[in-house]
Protein backbone atom coordinates (compact mmCIF):
# COMPACT_ATOMS: atom_id res chain seq x y z
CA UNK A 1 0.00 0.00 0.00
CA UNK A 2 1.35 3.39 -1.23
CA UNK A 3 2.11 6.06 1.26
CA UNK A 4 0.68 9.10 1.65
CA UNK A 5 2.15 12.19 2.14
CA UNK A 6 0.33 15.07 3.48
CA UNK A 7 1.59 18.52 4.16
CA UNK A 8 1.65 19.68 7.83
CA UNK A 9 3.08 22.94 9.74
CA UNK A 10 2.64 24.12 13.26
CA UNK A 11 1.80 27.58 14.61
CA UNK A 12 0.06 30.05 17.04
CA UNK A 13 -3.00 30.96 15.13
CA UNK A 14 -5.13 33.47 17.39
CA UNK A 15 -9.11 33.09 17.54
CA UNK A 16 -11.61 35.81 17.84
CA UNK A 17 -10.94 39.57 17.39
CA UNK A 18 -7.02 39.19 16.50
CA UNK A 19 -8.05 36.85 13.91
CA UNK A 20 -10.96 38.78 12.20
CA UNK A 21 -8.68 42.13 12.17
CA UNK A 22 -5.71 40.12 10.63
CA UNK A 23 -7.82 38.34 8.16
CA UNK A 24 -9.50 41.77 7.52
CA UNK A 25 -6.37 43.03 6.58
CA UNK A 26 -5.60 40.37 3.80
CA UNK A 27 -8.85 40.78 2.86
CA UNK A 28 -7.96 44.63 1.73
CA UNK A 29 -4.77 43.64 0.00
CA UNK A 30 -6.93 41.33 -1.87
CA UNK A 31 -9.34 43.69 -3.12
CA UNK A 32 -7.27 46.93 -3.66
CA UNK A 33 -3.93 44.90 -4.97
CA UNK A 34 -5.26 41.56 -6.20
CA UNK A 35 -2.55 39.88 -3.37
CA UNK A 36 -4.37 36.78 -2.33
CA UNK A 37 -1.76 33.93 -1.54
CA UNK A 38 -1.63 34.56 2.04
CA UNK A 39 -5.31 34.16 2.13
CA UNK A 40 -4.68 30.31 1.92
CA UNK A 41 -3.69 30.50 5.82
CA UNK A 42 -5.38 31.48 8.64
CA UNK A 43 -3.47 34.44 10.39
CA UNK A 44 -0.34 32.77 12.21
CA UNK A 45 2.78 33.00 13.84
CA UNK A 46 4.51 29.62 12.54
CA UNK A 47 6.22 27.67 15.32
CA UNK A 48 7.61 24.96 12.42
CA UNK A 49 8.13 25.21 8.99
CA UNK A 50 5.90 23.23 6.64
CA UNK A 51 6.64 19.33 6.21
CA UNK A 52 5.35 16.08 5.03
CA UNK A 53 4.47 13.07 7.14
CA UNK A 54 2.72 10.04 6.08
CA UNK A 55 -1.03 11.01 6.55
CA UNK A 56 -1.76 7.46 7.69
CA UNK A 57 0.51 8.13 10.89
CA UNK A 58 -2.01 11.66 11.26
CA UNK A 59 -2.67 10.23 15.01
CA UNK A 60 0.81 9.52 15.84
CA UNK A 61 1.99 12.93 15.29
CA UNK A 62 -0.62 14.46 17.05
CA UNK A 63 -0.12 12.13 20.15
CA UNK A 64 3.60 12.80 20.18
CA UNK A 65 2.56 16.48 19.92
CA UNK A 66 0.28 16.51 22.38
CA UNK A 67 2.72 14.98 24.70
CA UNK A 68 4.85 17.69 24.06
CA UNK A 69 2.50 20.37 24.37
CA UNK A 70 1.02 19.47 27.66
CA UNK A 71 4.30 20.33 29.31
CA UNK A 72 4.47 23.70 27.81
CA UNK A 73 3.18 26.27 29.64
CA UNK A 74 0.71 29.39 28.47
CA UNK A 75 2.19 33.00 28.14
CA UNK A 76 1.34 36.39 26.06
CA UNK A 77 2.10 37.33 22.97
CA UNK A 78 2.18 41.24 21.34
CA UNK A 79 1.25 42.40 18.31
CA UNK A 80 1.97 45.76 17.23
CA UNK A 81 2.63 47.35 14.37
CA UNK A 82 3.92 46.24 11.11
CA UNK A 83 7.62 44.83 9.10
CA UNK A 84 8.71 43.49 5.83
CA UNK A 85 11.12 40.77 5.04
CA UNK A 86 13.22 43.10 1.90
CA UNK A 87 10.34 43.75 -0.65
CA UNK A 88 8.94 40.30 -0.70
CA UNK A 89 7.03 39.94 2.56
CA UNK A 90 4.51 42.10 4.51
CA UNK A 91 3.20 40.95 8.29
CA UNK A 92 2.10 42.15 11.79
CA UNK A 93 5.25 42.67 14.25
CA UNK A 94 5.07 40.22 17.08
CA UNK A 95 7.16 41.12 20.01
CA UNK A 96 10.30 38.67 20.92
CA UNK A 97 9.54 37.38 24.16
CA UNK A 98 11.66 34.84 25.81
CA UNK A 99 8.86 32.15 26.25
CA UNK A 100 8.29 32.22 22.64
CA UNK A 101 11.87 31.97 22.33
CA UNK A 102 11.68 28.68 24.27
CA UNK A 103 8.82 27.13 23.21
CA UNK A 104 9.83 27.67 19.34
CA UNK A 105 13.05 26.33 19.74
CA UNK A 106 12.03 23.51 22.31
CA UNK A 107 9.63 21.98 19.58
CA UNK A 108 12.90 22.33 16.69
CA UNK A 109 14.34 19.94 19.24
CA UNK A 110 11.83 17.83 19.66
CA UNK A 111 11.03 17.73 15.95
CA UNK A 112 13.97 16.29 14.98
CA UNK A 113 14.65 13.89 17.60
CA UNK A 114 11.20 12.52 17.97
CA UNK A 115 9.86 13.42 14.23
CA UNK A 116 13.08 12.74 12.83
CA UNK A 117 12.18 16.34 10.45
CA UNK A 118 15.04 18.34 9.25
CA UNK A 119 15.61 21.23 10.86
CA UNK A 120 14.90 24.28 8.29
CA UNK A 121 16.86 27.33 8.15
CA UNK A 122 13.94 29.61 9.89
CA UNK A 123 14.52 26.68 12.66
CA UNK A 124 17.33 28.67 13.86
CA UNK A 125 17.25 32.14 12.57
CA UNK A 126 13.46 32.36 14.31
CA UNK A 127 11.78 35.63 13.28
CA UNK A 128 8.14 35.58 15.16
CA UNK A 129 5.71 36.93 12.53
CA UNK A 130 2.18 37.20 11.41
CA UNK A 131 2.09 37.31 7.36
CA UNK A 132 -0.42 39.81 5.30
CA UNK A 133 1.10 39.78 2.05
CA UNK A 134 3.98 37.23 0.06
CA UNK A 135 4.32 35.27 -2.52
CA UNK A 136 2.19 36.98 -5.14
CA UNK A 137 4.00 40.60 -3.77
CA UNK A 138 5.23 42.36 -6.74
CA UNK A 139 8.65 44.09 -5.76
CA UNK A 140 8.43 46.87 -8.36
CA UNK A 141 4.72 47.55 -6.25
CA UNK A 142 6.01 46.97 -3.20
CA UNK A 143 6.48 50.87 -2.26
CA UNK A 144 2.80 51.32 -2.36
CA UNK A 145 1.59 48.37 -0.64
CA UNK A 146 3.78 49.08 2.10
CA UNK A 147 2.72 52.74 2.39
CA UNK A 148 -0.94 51.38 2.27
CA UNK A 149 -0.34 48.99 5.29
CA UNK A 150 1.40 52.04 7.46
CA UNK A 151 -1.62 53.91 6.65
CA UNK A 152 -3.37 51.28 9.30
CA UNK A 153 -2.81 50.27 12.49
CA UNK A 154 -2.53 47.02 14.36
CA UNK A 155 -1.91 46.61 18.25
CA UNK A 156 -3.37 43.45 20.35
CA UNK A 157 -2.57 41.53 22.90
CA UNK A 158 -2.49 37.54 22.62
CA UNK A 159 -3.31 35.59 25.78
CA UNK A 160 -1.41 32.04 24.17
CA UNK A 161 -3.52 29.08 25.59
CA UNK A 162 -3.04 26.68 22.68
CA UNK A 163 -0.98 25.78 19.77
CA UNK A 164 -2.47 24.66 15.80
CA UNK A 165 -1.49 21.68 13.98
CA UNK A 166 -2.33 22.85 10.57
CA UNK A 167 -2.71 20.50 7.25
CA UNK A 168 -2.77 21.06 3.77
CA UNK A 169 -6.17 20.58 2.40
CA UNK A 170 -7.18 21.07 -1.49
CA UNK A 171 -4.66 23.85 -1.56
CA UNK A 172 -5.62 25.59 1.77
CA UNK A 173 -4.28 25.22 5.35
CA UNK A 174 -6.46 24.70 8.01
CA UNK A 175 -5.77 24.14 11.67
CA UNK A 176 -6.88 19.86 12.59
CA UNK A 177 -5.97 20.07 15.75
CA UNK A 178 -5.44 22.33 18.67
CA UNK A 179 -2.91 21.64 21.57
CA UNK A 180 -3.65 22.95 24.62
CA UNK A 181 -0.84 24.07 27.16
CA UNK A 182 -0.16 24.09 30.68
CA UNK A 183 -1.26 26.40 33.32
């Protein structure tokens, strides 16, 4: 019997108002600039990169996951503001804070020695984000998306409770399974 692969990535993905205003904001580079790819997400701070695992082994990752998880405990997260990545890549500004430090580089670990996943590049150089715009950005437009986006504003606090398992689903990722943490 073949093996299937299905696509998989893990991330803080807020519910409620953050959500809606994030989403909202996608939305409006959709209509006024026609950028839609990073409407295929949910609004998210990824934790670990994309990979594939056999979708036949779905419960086994989310067990070892949710082993994982249950030791982790809950903490805040705050969004303000916005960044680019060069001209390529538009998102919200999440604060560094040390427990998202720990917990991000915590489940690299545990990735690859329980997983056995490769550990990606963004692995190390960690760069909490939440993405508006990429992929279908257009550099040589770039100048007035990005004034557009300054001409908003975007401030929220994130109370952390849980962590998504996201999958790959006829083109668009949706969250399968959340993992609640500690505390």
């Amino acid at each position: 019997m073949a093996t299937i692969k299905a696509k998989y990535f893990i991330a803080l993905v807020p519910e409620g108002k953050i959500q809606e205003e994030a989403t909202a904001l996608k939305e409006e580079m959709k209509n006024l600039f026609n950028l839609k790819y990073a409407l295929k997400s949910p609004a998210h701070v990824t934790l670990k990169m994309p990979f594939e695992w056999n979708e036949k082994k779905e419960e086994k990752l989310i067990f070892k996951l949710q082993q994982f998880f249950t030791l982790r405990e809950k903490f805040e997260l705050k969004f303000k503001g916005f960044d680019r990545f060069g001209r390529r890549v538009i998102f919200i500004d999440v604060s560094r804070s040390v427990p998202l430090k720990n917990l991000q580089e915590s489940l690299g670990k545990f990735c690859k020695q329980e997983l056995k996943l490769i550990n990606e590049l963004s692995d190390s150089a960690f760069h909490p984000h939440m993405t508006i715009s990429f992929k279908d950005v257009k550099p040589k437009n770039f100048d007035i998306y990005w004034k557009h986006i300054l001409s908003r504003r975007f401030e929220a606090d994130y109370p952390v409770h849980n962590v998504a398992l996201l999958k790959r689903i006829e083109g668009r990722w949706q969250v399968i399974y959340r993992f609640t943490l500690k505390g």
